[in-house]
Protein backbone atom coordinates (compact mmCIF):
# COMPACT_ATOMS: atom_id res chain seq x y z
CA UNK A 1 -90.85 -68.19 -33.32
CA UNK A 2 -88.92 -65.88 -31.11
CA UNK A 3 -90.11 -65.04 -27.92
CA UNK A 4 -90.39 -60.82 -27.70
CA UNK A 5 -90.71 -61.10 -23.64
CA UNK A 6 -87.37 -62.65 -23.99
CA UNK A 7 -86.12 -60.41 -26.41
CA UNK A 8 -86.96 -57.63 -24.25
CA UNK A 9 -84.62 -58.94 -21.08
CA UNK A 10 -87.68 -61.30 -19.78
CA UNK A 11 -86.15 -65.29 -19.26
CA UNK A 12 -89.90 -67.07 -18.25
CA UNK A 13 -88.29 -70.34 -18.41
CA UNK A 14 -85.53 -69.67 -15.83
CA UNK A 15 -88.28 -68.08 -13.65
CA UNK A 16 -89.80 -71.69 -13.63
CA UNK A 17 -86.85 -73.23 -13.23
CA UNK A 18 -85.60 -71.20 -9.89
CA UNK A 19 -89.29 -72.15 -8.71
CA UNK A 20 -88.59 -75.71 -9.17
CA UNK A 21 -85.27 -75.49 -7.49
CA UNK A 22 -86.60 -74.20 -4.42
CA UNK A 23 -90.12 -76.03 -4.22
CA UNK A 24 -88.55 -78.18 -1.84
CA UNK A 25 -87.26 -75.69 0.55
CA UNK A 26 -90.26 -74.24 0.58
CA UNK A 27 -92.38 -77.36 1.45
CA UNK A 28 -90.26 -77.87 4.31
CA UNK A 29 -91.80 -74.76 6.28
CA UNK A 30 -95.60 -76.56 5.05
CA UNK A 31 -97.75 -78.00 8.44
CA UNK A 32 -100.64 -79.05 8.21
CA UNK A 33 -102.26 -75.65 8.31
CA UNK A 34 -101.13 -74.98 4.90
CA UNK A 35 -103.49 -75.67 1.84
CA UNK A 36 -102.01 -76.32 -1.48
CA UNK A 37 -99.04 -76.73 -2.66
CA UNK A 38 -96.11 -74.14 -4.36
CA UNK A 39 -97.05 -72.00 -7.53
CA UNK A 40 -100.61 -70.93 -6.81
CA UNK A 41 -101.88 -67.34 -7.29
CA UNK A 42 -102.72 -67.53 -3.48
CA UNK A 43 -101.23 -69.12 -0.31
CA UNK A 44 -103.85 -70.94 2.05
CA UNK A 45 -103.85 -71.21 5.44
CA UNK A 46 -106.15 -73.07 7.45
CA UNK A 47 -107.36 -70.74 10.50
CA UNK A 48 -109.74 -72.88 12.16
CA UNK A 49 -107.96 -73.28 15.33
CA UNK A 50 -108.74 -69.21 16.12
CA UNK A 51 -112.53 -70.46 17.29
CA UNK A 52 -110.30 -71.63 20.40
CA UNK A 53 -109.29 -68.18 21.04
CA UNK A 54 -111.33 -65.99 23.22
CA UNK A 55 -110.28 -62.94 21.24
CA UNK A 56 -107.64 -63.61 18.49
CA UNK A 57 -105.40 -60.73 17.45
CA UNK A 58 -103.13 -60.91 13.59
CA UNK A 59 -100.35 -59.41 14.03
CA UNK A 60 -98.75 -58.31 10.68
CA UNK A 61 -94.99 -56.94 9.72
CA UNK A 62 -93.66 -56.48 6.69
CA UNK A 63 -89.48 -55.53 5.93
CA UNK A 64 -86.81 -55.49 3.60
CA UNK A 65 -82.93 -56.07 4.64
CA UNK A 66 -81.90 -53.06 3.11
CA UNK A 67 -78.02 -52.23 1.25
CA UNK A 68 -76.83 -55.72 2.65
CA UNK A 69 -77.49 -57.31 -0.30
CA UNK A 70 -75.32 -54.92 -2.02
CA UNK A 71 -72.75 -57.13 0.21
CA UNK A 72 -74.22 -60.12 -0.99
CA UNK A 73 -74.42 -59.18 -4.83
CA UNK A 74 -70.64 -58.26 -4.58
CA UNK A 75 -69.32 -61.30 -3.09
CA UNK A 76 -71.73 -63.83 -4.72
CA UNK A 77 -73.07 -65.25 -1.17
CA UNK A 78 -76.46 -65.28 -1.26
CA UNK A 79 -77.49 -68.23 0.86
CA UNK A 80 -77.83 -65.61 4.30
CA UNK A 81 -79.51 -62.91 2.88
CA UNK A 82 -82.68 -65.03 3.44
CA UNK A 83 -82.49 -65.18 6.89
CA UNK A 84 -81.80 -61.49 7.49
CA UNK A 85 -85.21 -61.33 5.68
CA UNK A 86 -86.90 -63.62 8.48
CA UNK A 87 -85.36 -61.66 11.03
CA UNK A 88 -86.62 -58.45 10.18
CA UNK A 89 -89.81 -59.40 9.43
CA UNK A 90 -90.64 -62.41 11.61
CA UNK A 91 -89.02 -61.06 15.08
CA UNK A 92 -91.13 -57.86 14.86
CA UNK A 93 -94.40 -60.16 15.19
CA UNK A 94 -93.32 -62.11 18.37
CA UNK A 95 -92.57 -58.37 19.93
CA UNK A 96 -96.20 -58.08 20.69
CA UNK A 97 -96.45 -60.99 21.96
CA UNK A 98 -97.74 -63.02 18.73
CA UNK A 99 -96.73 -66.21 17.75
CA UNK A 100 -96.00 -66.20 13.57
CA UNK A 101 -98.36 -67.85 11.36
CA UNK A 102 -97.36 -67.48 7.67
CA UNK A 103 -94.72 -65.87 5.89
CA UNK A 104 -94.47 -64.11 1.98
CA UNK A 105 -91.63 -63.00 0.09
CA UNK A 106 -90.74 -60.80 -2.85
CA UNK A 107 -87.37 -60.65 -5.06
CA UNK A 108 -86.90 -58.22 -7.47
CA UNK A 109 -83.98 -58.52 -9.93
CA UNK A 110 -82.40 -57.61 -13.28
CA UNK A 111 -82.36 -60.98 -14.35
CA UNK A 112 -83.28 -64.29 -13.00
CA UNK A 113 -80.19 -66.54 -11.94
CA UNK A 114 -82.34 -69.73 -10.81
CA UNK A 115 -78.90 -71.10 -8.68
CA UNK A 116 -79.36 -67.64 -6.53
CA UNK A 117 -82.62 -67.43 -6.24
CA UNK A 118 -83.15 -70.50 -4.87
CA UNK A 119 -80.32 -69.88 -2.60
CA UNK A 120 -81.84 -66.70 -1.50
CA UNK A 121 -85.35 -69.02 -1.42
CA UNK A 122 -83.65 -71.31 0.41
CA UNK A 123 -82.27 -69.08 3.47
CA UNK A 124 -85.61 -67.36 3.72
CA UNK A 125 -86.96 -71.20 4.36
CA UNK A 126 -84.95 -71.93 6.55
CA UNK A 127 -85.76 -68.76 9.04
CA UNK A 128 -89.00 -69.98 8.59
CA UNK A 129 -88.40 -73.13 9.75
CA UNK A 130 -86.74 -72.41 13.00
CA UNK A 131 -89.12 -69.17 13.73
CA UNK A 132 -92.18 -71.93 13.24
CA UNK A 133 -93.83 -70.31 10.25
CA UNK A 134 -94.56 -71.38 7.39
CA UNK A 135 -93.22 -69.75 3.52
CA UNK A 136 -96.88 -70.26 1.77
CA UNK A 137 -95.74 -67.82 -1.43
CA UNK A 138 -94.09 -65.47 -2.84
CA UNK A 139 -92.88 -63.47 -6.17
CA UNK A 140 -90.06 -63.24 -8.04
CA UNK A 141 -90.04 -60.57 -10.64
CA UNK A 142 -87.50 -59.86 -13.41
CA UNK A 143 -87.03 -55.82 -13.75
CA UNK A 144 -84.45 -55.30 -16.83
CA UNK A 145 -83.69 -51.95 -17.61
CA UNK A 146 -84.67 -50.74 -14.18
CA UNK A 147 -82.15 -53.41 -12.49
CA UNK A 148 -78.72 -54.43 -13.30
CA UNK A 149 -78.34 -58.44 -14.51
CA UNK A 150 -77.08 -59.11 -11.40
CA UNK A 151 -78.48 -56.55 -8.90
CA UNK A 152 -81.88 -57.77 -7.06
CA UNK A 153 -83.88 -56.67 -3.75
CA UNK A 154 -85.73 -58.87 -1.50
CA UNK A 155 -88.72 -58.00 0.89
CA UNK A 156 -91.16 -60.30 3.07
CA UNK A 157 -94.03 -59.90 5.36
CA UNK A 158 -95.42 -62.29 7.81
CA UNK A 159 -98.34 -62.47 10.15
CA UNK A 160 -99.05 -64.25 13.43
CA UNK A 161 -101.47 -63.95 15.84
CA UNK A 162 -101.66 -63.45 20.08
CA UNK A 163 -104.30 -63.94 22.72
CA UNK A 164 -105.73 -60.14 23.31
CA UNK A 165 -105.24 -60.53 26.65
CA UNK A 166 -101.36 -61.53 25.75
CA UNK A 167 -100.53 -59.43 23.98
CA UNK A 168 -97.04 -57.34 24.98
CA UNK A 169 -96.76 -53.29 24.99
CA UNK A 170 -95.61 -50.50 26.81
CA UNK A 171 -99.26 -50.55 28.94
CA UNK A 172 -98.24 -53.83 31.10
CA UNK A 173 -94.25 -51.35 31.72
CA UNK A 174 -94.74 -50.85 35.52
CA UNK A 175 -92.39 -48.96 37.34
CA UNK A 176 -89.45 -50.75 38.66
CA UNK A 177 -89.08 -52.85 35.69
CA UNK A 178 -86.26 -54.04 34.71
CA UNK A 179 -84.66 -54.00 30.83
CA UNK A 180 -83.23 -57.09 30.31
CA UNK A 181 -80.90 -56.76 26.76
CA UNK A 182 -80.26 -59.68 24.56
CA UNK A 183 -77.04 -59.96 22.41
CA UNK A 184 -76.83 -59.75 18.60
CA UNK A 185 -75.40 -61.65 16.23
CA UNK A 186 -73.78 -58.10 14.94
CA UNK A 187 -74.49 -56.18 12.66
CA UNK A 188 -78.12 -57.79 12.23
CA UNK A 189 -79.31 -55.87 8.81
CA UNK A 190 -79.21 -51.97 9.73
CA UNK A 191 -77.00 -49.44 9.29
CA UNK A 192 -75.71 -50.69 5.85
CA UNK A 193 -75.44 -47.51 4.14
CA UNK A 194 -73.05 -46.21 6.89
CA UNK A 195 -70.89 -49.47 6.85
CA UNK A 196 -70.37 -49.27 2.67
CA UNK A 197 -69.92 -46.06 3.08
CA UNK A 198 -67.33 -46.09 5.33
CA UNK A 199 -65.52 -49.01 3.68
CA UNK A 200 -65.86 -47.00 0.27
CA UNK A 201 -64.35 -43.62 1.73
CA UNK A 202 -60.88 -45.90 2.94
CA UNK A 203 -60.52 -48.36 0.02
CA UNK A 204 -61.30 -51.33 2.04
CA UNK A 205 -62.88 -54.29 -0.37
CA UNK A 206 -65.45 -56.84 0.13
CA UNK A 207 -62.84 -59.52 -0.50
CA UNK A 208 -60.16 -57.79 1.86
CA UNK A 209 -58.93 -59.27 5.17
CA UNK A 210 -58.64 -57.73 8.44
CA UNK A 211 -57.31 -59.52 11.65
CA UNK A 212 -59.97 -58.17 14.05
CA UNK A 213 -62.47 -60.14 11.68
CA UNK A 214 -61.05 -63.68 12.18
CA UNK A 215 -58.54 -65.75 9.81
CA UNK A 216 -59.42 -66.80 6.53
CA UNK A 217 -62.35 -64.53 6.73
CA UNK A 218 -63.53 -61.50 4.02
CA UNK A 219 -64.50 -58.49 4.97
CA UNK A 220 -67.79 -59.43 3.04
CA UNK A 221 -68.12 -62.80 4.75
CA UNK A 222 -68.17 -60.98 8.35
CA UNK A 223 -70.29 -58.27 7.22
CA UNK A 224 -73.21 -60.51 5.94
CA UNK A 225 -72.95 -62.67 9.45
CA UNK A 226 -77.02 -63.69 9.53
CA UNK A 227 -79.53 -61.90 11.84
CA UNK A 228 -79.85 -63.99 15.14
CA UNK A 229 -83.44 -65.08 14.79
CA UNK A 230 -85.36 -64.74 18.62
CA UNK A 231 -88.78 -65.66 17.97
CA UNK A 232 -88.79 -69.11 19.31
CA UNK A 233 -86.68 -69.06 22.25
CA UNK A 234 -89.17 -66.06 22.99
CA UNK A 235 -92.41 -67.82 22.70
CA UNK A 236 -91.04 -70.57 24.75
CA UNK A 237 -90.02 -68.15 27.96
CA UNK A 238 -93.57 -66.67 27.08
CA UNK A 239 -95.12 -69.76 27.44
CA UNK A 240 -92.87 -71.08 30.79
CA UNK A 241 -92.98 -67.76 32.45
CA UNK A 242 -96.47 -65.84 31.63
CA UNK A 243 -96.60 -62.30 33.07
CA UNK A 244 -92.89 -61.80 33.47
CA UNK A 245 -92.22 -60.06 30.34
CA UNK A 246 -93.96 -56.94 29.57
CA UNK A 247 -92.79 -55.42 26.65
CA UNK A 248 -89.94 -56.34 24.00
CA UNK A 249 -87.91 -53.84 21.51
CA UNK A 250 -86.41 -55.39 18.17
CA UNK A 251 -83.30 -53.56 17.61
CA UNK A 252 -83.47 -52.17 14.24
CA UNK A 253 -83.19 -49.03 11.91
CA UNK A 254 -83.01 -46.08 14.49
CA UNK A 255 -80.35 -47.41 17.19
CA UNK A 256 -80.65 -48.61 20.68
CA UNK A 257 -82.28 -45.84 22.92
CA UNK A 258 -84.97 -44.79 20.08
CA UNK A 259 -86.19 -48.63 19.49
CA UNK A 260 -86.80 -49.32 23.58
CA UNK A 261 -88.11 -45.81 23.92
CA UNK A 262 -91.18 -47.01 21.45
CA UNK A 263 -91.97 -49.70 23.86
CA UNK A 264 -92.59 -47.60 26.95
CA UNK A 265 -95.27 -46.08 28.64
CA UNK A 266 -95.64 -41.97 28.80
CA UNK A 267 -94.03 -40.80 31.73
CA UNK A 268 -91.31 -43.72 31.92
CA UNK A 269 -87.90 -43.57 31.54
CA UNK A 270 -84.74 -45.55 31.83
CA UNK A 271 -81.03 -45.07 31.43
CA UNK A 272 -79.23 -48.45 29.99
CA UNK A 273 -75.89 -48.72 31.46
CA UNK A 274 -72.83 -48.96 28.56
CA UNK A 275 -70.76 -50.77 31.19
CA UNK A 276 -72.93 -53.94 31.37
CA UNK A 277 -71.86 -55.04 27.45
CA UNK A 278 -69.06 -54.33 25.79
CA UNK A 279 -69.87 -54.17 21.64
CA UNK A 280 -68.53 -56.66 19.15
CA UNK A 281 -65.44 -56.19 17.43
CA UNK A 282 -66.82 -55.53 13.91
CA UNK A 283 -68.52 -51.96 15.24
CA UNK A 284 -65.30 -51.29 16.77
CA UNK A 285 -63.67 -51.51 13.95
CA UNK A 286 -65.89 -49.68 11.68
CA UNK A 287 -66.26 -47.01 13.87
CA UNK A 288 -62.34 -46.68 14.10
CA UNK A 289 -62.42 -46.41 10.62
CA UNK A 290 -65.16 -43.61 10.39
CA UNK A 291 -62.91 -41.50 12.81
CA UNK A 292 -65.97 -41.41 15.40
CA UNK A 293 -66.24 -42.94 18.79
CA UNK A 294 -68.65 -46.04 18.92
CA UNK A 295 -70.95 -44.12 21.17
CA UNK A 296 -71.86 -41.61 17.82
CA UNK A 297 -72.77 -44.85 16.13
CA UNK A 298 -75.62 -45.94 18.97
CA UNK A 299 -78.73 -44.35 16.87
CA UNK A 300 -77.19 -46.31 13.40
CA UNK A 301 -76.43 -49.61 15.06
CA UNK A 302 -77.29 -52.23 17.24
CA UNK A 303 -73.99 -52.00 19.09
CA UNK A 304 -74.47 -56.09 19.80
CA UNK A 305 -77.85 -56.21 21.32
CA UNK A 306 -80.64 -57.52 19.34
CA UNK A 307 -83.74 -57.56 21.61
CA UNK A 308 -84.98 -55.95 24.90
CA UNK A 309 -87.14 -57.13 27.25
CA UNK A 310 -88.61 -55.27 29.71
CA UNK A 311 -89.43 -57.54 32.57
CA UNK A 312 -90.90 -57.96 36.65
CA UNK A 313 -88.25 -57.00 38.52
CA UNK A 314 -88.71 -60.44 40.78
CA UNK A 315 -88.50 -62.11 37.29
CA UNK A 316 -85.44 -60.86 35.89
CA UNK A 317 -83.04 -63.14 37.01
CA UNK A 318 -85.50 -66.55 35.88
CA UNK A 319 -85.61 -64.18 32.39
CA UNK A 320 -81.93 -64.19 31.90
CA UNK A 321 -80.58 -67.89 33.00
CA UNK A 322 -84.28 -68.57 30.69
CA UNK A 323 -82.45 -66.71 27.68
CA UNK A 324 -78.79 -67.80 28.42
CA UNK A 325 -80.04 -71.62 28.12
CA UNK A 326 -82.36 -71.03 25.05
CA UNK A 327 -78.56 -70.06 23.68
CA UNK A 328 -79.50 -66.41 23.88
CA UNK A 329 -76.88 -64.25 25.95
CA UNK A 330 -78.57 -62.01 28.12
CA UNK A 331 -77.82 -59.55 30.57
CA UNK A 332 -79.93 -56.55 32.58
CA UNK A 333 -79.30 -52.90 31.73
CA UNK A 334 -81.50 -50.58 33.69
CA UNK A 335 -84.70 -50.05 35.38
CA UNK A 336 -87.46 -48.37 34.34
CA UNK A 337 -88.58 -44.90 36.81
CA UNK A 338 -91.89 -43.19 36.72
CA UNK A 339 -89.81 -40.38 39.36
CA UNK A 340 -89.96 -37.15 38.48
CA UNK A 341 -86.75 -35.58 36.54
CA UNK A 342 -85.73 -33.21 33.75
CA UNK A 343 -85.22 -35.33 30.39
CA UNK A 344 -82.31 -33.67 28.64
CA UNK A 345 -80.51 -35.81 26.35
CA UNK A 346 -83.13 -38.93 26.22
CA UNK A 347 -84.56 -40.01 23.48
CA UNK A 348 -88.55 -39.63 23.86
CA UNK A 349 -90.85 -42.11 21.74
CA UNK A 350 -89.67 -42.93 17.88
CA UNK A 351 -91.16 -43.70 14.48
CA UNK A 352 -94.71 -41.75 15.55
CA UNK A 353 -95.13 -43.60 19.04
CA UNK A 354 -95.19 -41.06 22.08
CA UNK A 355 -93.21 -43.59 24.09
CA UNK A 356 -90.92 -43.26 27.22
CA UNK A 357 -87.62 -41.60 27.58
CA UNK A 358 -84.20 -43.55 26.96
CA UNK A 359 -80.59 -42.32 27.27
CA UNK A 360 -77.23 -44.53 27.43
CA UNK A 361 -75.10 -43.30 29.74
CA UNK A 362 -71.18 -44.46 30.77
CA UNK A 363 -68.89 -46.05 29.46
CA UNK A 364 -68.59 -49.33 27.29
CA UNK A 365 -66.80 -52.26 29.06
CA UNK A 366 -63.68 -53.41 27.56
């Protein structure tokens, strides 16, 4: 008898078959916290070891990696995407301070490929491996009609958990600390709209090649380079050097200045230095293309740093050679001032925090 769910663009079967293609992936991010095994209506996670905190805080995040799949879906590389996915969820929870727990995911899609979901399955996996959490479930739901065979979304959110006493934010920023950036791996998995967008407007394709991007390699290859994942290299330099870092910004949607702003105190403000970095080639190149210096670009994209920390002064230097040796460039970029001064041009608080005041200033090295 035929099946009307199938009939009406619904493939149960290969649904059951992607989950069996990435149960193993999956399993891989299990410890022995987790309860269960893949497929249940619920993920469990054994919490017992919080009765050894004094006051336990969950921390909770939850993202999306926005038009770059739009990258991935047009080139047919969808083994990445996963990570960006990690990134943007996973890296947000270690910002206050919280070590990740547990992760979730959700892919929507026209139709259910199981080869690409499980590759998609399989990068997300593999962020959670080397960010220490563990994938416990997730969804993935077939949407014909409302998505194209071969379009699809993916979302995630995570939770960890910090000591109260711990825990990072713009109330431990003293004055005289110092903002310590740490490099991206580019483009990270913001400012997509603007990059298709600008590609669109001068006929560049996905599959096109362009010198400044590296022989033998697509324009849609560089584009969907992963998001560098920080959480464990952080955790470790929290755990080595407790007290030295006071706050840390995730560089995402809403640029450089705006992001560090929402981890200062009221009354703080600091101007990062353009001369200290100079930004990867690939915003460079974009930008030329847009017809707009790089500098127009700093509230769209990361500009090639990932992560700020905002650190004791007398700890800055044990912060950075701590970072460069985890495999994490880093490099300082201002201080923070409580001195009085007008604040024309800085960017004050974002996204509904009333945070400090940030403004780039100079130029870019290189």
């Amino acid at each position: 008898m035929p099946n009307p769910y199938a009939a009406a663009g619904v493939d149960t079967a290969a649904g059951d078959l992607a989950v069996e293609l990435m149960k193993s992936a999956v399993s891989a991010t299990h410890n022995a916290s987790v309860l269960g095994g893949v497929g249940g209506f619920a993920g469990l996670y054994d919490v017992s070891f919080l009765k050894d905190f004094e006051r336990p805080l969950l921390a909770t995040s939850t993202d999306g990696v926005g038009t770059k799949v739009a990258i991935a879906q047009a080139i047919d590389k969808h083994d990445t995407i996963g990570q960006d996915l990690v990134g943007m969820v996973v890296d947000d929870i270690v910002v206050v301070g919280a070590k990740p727990l547990f992760m979730t995911d959700y892919i929507a899609c026209g139709r259910v490929v199981p080869n690409r979901i499980a590759d998609i399955v399989a990068g997300i996996a593999r962020g959670c491996s080397a960010t220490g959490t563990a994938l416990v479930g997730g969804e993935t739901a077939e949407h014909p009609g409302l998505l194209g065979p071969d379009d699809y979304d993916v979302a995630g959110a995570a939770t960890g958990v910090v000591e109260a006493d711990r825990q990072l934010g713009a109330h431990l920023v003293e004055d005289g600390d110092v903002v310590v950036a740490i490099e991206s791996s580019g483009l990270h998995s913001n400012g997509y709209s603007l990059v298709r967008h600008i590609l669109s407007t001068k006929g560049v394709g996905y599959t096109d090649q362009l010198p400044e991007f590296g022989a033998g390699v697509s324009v849609g290859e560089a584009l969907l380079e992963p998001t560098r994942l920080y959480t464990a290299p952080l955790l470790d330099l929290l755990e080595a050097q407790p007290g030295a870092v006071h706050s840390l910004s995730h560089v995402t949607g809403g640029g450089i200045a705006a992001n560090l702003a929402r981890v200062l105190p009221v009354g703080t403000w600091v101007e990062v230095d353009r001369a200290t970095w100079t930004p990867p080639s690939v915003f460079r190149v974009l930008a030329d293309m847009a017809g707009t210096p790089v500098e127009d670009t700093e509230g769209t994209w990361n500009l090639g740093i990932g992560m700020f920390a905002v650190v004791a002064a007398s700890a800055a230097d044990l912060v950075v050679a701590a970072l460069g040796a985890a495999g994490l460039p880093a490099w300082t970029v201002g201080a923070i001032s409580t001195s009085a001064r007008g604040l024309d041009g800085f960017e004050q608080g974002a996204k509904g925090v009333d945070g400090g005041a940030v403004r780039l200033v100079g130029s870019y090295a290189g």
